[in-house]
Protein backbone atom coordinates (compact mmCIF):
# COMPACT_ATOMS: atom_id res chain seq x y z
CA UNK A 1 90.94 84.06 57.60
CA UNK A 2 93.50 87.13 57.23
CA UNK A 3 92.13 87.38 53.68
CA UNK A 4 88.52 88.38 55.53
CA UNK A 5 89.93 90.53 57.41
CA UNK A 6 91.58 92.19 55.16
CA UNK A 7 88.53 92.56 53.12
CA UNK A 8 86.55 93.99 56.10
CA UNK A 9 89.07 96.43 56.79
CA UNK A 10 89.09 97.52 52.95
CA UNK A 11 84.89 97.81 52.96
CA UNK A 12 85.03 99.76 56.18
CA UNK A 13 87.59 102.39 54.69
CA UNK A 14 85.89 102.75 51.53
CA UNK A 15 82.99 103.25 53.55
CA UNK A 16 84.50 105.61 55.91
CA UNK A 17 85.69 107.88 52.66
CA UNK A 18 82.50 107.61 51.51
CA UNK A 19 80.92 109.00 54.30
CA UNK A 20 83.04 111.80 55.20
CA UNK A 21 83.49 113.28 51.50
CA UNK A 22 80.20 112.70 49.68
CA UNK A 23 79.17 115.60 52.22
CA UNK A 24 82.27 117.76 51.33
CA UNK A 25 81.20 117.11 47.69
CA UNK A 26 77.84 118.06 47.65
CA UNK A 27 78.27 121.38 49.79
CA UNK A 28 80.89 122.72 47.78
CA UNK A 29 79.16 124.89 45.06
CA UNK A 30 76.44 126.35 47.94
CA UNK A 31 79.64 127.06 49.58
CA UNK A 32 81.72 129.01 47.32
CA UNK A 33 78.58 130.84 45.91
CA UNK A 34 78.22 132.28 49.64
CA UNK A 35 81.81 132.80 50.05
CA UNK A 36 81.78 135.10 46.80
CA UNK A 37 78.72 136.62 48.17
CA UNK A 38 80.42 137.51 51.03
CA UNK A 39 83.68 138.57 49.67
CA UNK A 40 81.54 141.03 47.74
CA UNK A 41 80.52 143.03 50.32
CA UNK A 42 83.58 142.79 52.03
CA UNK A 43 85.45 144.11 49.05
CA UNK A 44 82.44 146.90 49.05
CA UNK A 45 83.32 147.77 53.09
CA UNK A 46 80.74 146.31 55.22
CA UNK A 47 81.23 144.29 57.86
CA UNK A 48 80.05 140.38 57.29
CA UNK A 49 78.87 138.47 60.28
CA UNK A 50 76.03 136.16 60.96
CA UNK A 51 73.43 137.67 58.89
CA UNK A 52 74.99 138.23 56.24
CA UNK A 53 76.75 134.69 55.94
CA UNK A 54 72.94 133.70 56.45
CA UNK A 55 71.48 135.75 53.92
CA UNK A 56 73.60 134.90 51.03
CA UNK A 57 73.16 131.29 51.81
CA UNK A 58 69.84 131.61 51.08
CA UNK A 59 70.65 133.11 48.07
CA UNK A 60 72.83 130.14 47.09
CA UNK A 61 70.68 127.23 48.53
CA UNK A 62 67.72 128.40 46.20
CA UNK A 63 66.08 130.13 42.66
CA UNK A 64 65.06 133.41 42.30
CA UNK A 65 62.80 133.31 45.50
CA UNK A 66 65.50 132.89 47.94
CA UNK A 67 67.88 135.60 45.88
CA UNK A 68 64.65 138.03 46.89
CA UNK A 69 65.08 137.27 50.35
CA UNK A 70 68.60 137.30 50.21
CA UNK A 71 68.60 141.41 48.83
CA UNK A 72 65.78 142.10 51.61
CA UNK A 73 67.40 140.63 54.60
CA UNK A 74 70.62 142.34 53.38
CA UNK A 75 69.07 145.85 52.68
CA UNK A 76 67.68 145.38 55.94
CA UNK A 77 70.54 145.51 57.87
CA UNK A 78 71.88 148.41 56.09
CA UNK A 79 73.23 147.16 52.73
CA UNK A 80 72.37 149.67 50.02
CA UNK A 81 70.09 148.09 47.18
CA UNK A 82 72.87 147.52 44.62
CA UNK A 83 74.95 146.09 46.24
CA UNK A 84 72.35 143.68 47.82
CA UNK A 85 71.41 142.60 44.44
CA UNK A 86 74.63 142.25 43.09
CA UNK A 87 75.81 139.94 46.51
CA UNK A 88 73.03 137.98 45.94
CA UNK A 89 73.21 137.71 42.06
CA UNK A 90 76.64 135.86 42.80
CA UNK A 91 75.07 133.50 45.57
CA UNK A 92 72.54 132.63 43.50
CA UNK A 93 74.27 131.84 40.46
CA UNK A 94 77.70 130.64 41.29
């Protein structure tokens, strides 16, 4: 009887570890490619807020596609070109 419980308790911890890191896990390198994104054009002077956090995760979630969207949505709020492509050249292929 305590042996059972025991057991249960074990399964529902290893499933409760499970659960909360394979999601930690598997956004990591999305994650750190938009951090250096970001950090990029920090380190360059612009100010990073919503759309740029947004535009270099598209860069990082996706190929060469989404690293063109990421330069245009950053030029278009004011980023000059090379920067844009350089910000989004790290996204993409951190």
């Amino acid at each position: 009887m305590i042996r059972r419980k025991i057991q249960s308790i074990m399964v529902a911890t290893g499933l409760a570890v499970s659960a909360l890191s394979v999601p930690l896990i598997t956004a990591t390198p999305a994650s750190a490619a938009t951090v250096h994104c970001k950090d990029y054009l920090k380190r360059q002077g612009y100010l990073v807020g919503p759309k740029v956090t947004k535009a270099c995760k598209v860069a990082a979630d996706g190929g060469a596609f989404q690293a063109w969207v990421c330069e245009s949505r950053l030029k278009q709020i004011g980023v000059h070109r090379s920067h844009a492509e350089r910000a989004c050249y790290f996204a993409w292929h951190e």
